[in-house]
Protein backbone atom coordinates (compact mmCIF):
# COMPACT_ATOMS: atom_id res chain seq x y z
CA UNK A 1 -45.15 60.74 -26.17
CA UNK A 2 -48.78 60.43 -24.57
CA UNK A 3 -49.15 60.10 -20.76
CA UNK A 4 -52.12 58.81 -19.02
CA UNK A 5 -52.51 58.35 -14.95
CA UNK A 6 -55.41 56.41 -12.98
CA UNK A 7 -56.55 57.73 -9.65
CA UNK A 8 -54.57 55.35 -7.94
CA UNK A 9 -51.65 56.29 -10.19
CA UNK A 10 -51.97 60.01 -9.10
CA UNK A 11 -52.12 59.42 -5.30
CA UNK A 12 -48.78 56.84 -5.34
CA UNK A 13 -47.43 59.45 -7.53
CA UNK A 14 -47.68 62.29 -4.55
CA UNK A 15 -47.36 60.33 -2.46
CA UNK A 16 -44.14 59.39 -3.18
CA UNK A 17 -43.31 62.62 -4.61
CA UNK A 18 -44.10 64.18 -0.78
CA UNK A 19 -41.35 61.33 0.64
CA UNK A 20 -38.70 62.19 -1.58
CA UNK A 21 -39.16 66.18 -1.19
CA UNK A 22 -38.82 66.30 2.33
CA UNK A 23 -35.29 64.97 1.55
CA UNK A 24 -34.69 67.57 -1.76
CA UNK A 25 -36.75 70.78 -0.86
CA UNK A 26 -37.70 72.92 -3.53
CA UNK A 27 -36.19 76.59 -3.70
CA UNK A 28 -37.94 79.45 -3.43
CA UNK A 29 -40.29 80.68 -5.89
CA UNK A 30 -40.20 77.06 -7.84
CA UNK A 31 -43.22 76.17 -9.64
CA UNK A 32 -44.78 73.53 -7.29
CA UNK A 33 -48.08 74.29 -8.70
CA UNK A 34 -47.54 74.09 -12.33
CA UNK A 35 -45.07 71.32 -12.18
CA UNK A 36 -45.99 67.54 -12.15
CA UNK A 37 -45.89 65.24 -9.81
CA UNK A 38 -44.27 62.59 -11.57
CA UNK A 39 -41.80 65.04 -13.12
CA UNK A 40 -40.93 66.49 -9.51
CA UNK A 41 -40.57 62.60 -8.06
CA UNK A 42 -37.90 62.88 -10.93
CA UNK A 43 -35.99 65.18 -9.91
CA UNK A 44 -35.98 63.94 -6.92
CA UNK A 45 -34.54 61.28 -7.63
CA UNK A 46 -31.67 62.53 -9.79
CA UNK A 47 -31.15 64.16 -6.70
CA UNK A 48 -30.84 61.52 -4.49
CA UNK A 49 -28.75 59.23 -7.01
CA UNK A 50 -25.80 61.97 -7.72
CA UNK A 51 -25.18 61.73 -3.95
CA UNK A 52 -28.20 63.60 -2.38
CA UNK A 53 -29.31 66.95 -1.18
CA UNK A 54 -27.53 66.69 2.27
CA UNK A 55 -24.09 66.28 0.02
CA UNK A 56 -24.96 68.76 -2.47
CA UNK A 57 -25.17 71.45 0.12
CA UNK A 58 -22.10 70.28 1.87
CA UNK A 59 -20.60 70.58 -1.09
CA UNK A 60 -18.19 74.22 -0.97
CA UNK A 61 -15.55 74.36 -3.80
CA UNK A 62 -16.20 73.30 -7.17
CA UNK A 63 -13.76 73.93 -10.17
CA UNK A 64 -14.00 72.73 -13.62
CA UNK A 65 -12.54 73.83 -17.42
CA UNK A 66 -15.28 74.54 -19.53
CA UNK A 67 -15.11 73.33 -23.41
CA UNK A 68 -11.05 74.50 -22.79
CA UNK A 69 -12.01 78.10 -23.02
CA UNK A 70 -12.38 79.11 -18.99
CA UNK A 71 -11.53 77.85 -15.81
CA UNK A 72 -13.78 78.32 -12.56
CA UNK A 73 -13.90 78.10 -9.55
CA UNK A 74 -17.20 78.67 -7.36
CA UNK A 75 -17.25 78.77 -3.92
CA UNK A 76 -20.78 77.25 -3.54
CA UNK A 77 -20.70 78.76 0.09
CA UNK A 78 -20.16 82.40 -0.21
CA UNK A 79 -20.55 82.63 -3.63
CA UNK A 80 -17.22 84.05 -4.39
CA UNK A 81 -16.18 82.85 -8.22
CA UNK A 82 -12.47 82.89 -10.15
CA UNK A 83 -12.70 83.18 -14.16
CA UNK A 84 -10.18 82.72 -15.83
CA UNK A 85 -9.70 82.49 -19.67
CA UNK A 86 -7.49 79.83 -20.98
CA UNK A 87 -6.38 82.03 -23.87
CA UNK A 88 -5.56 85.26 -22.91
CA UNK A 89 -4.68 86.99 -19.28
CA UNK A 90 -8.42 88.04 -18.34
CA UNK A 91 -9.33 87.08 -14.77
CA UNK A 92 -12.67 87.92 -13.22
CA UNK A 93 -12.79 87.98 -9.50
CA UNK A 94 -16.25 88.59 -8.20
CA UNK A 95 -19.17 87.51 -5.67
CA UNK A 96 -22.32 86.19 -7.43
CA UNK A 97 -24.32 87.17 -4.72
CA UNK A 98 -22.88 91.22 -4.25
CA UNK A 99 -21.99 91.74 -8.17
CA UNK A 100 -19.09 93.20 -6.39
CA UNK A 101 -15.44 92.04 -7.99
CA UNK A 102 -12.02 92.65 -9.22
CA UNK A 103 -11.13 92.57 -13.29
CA UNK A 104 -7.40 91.94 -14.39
CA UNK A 105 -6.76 92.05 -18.20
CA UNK A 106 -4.02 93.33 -20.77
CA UNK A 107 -1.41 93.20 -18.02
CA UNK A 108 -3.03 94.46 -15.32
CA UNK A 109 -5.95 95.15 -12.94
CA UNK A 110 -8.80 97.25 -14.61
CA UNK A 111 -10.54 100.12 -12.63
CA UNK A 112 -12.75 101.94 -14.78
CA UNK A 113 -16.26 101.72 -13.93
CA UNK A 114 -17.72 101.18 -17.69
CA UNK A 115 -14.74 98.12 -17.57
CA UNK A 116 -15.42 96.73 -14.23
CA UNK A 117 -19.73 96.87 -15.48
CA UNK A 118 -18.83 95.46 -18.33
CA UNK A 119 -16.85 92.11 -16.91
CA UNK A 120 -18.45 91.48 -13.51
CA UNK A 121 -21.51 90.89 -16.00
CA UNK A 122 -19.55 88.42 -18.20
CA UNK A 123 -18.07 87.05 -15.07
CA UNK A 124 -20.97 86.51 -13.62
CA UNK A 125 -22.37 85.37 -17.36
CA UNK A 126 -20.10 82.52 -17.93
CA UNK A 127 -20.71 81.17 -14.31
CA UNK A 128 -24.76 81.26 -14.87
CA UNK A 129 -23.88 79.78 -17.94
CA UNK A 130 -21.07 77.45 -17.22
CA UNK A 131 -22.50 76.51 -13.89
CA UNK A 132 -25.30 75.06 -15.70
CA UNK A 133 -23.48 72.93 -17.75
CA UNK A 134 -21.98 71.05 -14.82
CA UNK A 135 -24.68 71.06 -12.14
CA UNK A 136 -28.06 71.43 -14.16
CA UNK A 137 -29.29 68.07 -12.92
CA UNK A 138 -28.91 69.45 -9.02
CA UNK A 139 -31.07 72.83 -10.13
CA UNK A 140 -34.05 70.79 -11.24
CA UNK A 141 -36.21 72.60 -8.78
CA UNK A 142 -34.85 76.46 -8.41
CA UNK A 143 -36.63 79.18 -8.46
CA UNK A 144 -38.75 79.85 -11.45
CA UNK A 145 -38.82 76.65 -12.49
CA UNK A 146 -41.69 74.49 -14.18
CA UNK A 147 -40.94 70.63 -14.36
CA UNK A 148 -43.64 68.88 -17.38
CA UNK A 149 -43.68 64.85 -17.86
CA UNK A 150 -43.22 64.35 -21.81
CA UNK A 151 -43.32 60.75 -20.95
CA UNK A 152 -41.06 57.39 -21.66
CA UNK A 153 -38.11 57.49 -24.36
CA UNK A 154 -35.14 55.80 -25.40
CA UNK A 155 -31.69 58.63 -25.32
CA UNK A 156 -29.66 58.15 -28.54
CA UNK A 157 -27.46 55.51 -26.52
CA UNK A 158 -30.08 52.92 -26.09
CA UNK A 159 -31.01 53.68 -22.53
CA UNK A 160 -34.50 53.60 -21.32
CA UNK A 161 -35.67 57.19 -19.63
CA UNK A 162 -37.90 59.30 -18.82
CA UNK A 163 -38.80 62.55 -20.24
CA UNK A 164 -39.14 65.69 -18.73
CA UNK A 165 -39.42 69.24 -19.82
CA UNK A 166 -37.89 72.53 -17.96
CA UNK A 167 -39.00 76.03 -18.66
CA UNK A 168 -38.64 79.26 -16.67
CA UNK A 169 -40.37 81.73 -15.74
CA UNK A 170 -38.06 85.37 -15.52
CA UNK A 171 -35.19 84.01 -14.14
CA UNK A 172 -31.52 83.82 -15.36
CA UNK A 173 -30.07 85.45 -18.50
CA UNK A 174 -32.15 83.38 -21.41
CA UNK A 175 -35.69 82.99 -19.61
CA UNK A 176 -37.03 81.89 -22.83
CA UNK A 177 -35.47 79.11 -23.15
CA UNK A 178 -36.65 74.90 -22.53
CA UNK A 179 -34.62 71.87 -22.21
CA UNK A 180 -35.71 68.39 -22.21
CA UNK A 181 -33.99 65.54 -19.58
CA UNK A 182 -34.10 62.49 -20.11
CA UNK A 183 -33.37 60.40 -16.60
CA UNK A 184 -32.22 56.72 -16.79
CA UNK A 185 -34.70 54.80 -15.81
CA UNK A 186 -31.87 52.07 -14.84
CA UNK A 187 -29.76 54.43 -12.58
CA UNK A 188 -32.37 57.42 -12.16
CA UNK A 189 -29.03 59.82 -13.48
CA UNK A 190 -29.95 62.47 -15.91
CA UNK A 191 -28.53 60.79 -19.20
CA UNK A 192 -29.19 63.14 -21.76
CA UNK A 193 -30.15 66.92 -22.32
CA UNK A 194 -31.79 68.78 -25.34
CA UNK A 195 -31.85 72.65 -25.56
CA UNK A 196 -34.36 74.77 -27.20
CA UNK A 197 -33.86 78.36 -27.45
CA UNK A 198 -37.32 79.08 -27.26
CA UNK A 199 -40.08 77.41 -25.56
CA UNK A 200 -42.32 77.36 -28.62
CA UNK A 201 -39.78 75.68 -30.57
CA UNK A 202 -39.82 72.25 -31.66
CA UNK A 203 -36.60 71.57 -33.27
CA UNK A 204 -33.51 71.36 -30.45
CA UNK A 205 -30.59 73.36 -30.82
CA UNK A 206 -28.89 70.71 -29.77
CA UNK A 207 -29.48 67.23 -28.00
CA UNK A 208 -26.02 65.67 -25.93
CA UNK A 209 -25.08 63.02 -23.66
CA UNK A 210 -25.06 64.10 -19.78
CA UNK A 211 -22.91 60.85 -19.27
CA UNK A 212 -19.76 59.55 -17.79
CA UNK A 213 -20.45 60.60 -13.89
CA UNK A 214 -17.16 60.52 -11.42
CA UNK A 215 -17.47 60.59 -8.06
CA UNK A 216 -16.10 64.43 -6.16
CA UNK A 217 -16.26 64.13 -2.51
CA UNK A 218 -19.83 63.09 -1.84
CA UNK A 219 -21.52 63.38 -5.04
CA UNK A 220 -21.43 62.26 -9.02
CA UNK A 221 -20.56 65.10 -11.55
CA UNK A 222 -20.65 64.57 -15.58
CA UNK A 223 -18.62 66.26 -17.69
CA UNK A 224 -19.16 63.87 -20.64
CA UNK A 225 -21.21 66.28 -23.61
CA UNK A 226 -20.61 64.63 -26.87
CA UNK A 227 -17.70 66.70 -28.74
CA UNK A 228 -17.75 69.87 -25.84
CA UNK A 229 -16.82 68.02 -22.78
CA UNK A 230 -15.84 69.98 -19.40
CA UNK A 231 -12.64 68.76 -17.86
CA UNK A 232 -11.22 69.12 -14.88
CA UNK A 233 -13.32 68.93 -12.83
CA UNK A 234 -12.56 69.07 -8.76
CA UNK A 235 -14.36 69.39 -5.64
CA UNK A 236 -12.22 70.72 -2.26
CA UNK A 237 -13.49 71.02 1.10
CA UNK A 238 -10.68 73.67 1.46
CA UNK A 239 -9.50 76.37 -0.61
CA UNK A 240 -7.36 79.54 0.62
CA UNK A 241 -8.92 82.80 0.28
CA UNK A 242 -6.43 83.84 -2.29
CA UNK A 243 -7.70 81.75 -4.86
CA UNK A 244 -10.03 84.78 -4.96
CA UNK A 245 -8.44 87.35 -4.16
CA UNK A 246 -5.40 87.05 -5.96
CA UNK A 247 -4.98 87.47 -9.92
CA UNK A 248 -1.92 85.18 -10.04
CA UNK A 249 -3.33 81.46 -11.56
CA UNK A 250 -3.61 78.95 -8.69
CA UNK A 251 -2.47 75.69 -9.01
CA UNK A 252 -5.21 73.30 -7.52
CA UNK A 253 -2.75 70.07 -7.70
CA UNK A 254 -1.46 71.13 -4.75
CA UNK A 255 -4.26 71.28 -2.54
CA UNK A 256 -6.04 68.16 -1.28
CA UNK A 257 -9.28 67.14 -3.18
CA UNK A 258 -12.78 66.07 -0.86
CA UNK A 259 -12.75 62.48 -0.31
């Protein structure tokens, strides 16, 4: 997939890019300077059509059931998380932000520092990694993140995108990995993902729909990924504190989701 810009092309390009930024600023320590335009105006965009910035960062409580194996819960807010596997009694209580937290498994709560060390890290592992799978299109700009235009292409159901690549640059668990995103050109949604575990590599690991987008409160949120879909999937404006501070499962029906 070749890519070519004129002179005019460029300046539109940042131009427009500088417009739609001022609405979706970048985090800290994202690759402005080694990112393109084109690719950034992108993002941007995703941004805008999933319900904006200003919604994504009113956003507080998110939960969702990941491939049936976990539940979570983030408190976008505070950062507080609840983990809790679907097939055995393991809960993880912890803050993202502190690494601090609370571990109950095999009947009750765990103390010992080697077994609170270990599971605050795999806490804290499956939200990095879960997280991900639900929100990617909203980190398109974080920190340590390069954005690359591969071009136009068609996703495996027909739709017409465009094409761009993410790498990262010592940040997160698996820095050496690279993704491709394809964004509809039709509805400017990311529409499909690939993953590569490497950045060298050329083969994906995989390639899956991002499709199926539901409206939660004030923004759109997938959970549509081929065979491994997340389900689930709620957004509160209020949660009680319990949810994570308490080991005993909550029962979100009960609570009212954001309208």
């Amino acid at each position: 997939m070749k890519h070519f810009f004129s002179t005019s092309t460029l300046v539109y390009l940042l131009f427009a890019g500088a417009i739609f930024a001022q609405k979706n600023p970048a985090a800290a320590g994202f690759d402005q300077a080694g990112s393109d335009p084109k690719a950034i105006e992108l993002a941007d965009k995703a941004m805008d059509a999933m319900g904006g910035r200003k919604n994504w960062d009113k956003t507080r409580f998110i939960a969702w059931n990941f491939f049936g194996n976990r539940k979570l819960i983030w408190d976008k807010w505070t950062g507080n998380v609840r983990v809790d596997n679907v097939n055995n009694d393991q809960t993880i209580l912890l803050n993202i932000n502190d690494g601090k937290g609370r571990i109950f498994k095999y009947g009750q709560e765990q103390t010992h520092a080697d077994s609170l060390a270990k599971y605050l890290k795999q806490g804290k592992g499956a939200w990095i990694n879960d997280g991900y799978w639900l929100t990617m299109p909203f980190k398109l700009k974080d920190s340590g993140v390069t954005l690359k235009y591969l071009g136009e292409e068609k996703t495996q159901d027909g739709a017409d995108a465009d094409v761009i690549q993410l790498t990262f640059k010592n940040v997160g668990n698996t820095p050496d990995n690279k993704y491709k995103v394809w964004v509809n050109k039709a509805n400017h949604l990311v529409w499909q993902w690939a993953y590569y575990p490497k950045f060298d590599a050329e083969k994906p690991g995989f390639i899956r729909p991002w499709t199926d987008y539901k409206k939660h409160g004030k923004i759109l949120l997938s959970g549509e990924r081929g065979d491994r879909d997340l389900t689930d999937i709620m957004v509160f404006d209020q949660l009680p504190e319990s949810i994570f501070t308490d080991f005993k499962r909550p029962d979100l029906s009960q609570y009212a989701q954001a309208k």
